[in-house]
Protein backbone atom coordinates (compact mmCIF):
# COMPACT_ATOMS: atom_id res chain seq x y z
CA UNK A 1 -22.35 -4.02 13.72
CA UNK A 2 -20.52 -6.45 12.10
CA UNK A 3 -22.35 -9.88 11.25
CA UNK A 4 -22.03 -12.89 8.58
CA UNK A 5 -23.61 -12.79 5.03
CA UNK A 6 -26.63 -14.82 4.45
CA UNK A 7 -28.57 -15.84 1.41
CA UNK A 8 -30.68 -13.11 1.19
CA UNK A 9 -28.04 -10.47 1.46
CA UNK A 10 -26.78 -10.85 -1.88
CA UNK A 11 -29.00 -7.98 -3.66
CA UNK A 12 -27.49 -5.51 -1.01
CA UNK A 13 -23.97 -6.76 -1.41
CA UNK A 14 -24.62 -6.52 -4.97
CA UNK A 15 -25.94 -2.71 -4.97
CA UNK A 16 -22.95 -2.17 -2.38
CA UNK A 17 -20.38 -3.49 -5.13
CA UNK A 18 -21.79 -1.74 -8.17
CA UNK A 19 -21.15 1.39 -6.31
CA UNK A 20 -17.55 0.16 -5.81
CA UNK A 21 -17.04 -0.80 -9.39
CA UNK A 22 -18.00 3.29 -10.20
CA UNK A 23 -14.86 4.51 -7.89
CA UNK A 24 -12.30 2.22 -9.92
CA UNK A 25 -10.45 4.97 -11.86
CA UNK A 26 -9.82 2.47 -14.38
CA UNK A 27 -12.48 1.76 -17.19
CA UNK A 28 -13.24 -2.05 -16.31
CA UNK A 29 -15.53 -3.70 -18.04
CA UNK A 30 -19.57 -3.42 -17.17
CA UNK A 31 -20.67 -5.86 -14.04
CA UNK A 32 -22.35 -8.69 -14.98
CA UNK A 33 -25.25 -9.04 -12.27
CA UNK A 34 -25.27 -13.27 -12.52
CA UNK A 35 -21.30 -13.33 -12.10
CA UNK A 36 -21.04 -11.26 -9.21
CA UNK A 37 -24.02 -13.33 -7.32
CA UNK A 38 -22.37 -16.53 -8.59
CA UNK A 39 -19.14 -15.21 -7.31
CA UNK A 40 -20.89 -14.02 -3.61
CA UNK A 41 -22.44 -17.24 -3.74
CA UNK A 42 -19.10 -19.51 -4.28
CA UNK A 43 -17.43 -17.35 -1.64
CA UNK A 44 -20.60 -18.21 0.69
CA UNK A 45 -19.88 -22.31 0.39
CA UNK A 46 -15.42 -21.81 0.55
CA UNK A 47 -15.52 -19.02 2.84
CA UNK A 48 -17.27 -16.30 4.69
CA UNK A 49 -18.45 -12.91 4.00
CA UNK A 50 -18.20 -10.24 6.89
CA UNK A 51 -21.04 -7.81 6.49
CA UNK A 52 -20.69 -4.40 8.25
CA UNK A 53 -23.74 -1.50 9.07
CA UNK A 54 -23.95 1.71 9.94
CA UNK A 55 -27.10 1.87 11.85
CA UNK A 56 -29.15 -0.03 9.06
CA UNK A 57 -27.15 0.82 6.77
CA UNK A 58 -24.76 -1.61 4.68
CA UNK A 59 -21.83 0.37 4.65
CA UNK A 60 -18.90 -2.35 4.11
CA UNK A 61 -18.54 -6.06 2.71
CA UNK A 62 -15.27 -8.31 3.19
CA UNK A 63 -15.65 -11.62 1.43
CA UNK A 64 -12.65 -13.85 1.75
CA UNK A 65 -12.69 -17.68 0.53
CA UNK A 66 -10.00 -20.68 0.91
CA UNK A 67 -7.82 -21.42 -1.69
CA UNK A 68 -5.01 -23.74 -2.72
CA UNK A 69 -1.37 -21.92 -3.57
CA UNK A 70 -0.53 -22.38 -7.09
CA UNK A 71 2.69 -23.38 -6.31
CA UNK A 72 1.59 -26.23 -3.74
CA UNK A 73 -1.14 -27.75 -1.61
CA UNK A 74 -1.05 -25.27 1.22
CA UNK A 75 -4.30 -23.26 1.79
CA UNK A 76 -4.94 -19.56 2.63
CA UNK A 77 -7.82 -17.59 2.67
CA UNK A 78 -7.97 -14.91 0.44
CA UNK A 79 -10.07 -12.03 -0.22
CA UNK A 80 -12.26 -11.92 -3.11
CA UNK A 81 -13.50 -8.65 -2.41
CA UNK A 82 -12.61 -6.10 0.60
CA UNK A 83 -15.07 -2.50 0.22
CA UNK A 84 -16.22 0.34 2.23
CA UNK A 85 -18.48 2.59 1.04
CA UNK A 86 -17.96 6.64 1.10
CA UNK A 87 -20.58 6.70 4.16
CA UNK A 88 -19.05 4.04 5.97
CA UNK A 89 -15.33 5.20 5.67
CA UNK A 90 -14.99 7.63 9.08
CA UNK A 91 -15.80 4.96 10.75
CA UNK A 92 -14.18 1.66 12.44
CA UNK A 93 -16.12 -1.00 10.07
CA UNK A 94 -12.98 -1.45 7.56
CA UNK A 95 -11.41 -2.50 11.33
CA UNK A 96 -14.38 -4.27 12.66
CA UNK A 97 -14.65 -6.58 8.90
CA UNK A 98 -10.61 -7.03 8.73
CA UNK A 99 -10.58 -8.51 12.39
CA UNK A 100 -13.11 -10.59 11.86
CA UNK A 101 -11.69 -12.27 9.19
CA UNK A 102 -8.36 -12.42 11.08
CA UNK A 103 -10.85 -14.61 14.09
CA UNK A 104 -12.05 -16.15 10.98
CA UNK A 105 -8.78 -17.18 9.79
CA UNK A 106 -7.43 -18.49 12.93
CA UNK A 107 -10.38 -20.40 13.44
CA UNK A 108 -9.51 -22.33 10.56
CA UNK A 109 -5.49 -22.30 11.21
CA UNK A 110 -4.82 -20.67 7.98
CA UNK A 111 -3.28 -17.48 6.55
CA UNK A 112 -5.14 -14.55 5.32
CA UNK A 113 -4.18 -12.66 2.05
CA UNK A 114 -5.73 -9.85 1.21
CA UNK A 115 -4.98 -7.13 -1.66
CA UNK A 116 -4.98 -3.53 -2.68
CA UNK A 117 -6.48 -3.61 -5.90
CA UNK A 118 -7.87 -0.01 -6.46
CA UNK A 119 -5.36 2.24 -6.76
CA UNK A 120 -6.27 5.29 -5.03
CA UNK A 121 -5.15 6.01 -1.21
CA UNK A 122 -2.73 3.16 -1.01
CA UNK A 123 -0.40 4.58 1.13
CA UNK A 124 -3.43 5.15 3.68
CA UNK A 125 -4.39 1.67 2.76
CA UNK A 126 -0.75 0.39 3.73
CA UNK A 127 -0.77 2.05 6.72
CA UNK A 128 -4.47 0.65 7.65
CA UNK A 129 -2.87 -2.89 7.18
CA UNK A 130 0.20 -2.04 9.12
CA UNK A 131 -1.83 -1.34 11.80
CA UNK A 132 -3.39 -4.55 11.88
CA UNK A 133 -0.31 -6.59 11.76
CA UNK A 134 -0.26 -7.20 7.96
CA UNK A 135 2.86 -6.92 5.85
CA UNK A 136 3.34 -5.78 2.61
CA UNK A 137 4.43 -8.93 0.05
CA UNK A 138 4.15 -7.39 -3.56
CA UNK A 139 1.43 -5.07 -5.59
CA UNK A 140 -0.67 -4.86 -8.44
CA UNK A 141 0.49 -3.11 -11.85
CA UNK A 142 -1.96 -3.04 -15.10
CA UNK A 143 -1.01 -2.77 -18.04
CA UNK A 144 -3.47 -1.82 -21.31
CA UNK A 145 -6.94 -1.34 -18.80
């Protein structure tokens, strides 16, 4: 099931996304609690965020927000974070969450940009975007984390 993020969903999203920060194979720095709810929060009042269960059972979060182009005044929406967790993964939620941010999207006549940002599985993750009519535009590289 596959339903929109309310108030009181924000201490599950935030357990949810504490587990995600411990996969990154990189050493980022500790979560701060108050900046991730701030964050959820923000994306809650520019955006939407796509909650999906397993039974009842968070299992995967998709938060995506509207945003201005640096480089202009043209607006996408763009995903602040995108996260299934190990339970969730045979599943079709990462599906379910992606298209409905794509209804989302073209409900509101704008793009949608989304991002690899963890580095592990990214050709699977190409391929998972592929399939959903998404094309590749760039990466991410890190330097010094």
């Amino acid at each position: 099931m596959i339903r929109v993020a309310k108030e009181a969903d924000i201490p599950a999203m935030g357990t949810l996304l504490v587990q995600m920060h411990h996969e990154v194979p990189l050493e980022f720095p500790p979560i701060a609690p108050h900046k991730v709810e701030a964050a959820l929060r923000g994306c809650m009042q520019k955006g939407r965020i796509f909650l999906g269960y397993r039974g009842e059972r968070l299992g995967g979060i998709l938060a995506v927000q509207e945003e201005e182009h640096w480089f202009s005044h043209g607006k996408f929406l763009g995903d602040l974070v995108f996260y299934v967790a190990p339970c969730a993964r045979a599943t079709r939620i990462a599906s379910h969450l992606l298209r409905s941010a794509v209804e989302y999207a073209t409900m509101r006549g704008l793009p949608l940009l989304t991002a690899v940002v963890n580095g592990e599985d990214v050709e699977r993750k190409d391929k998972f975007y592929a399939r959903h009519g998404f094309t590749r535009i760039g990466g991410v590289y890190s330097r010094g984390l």
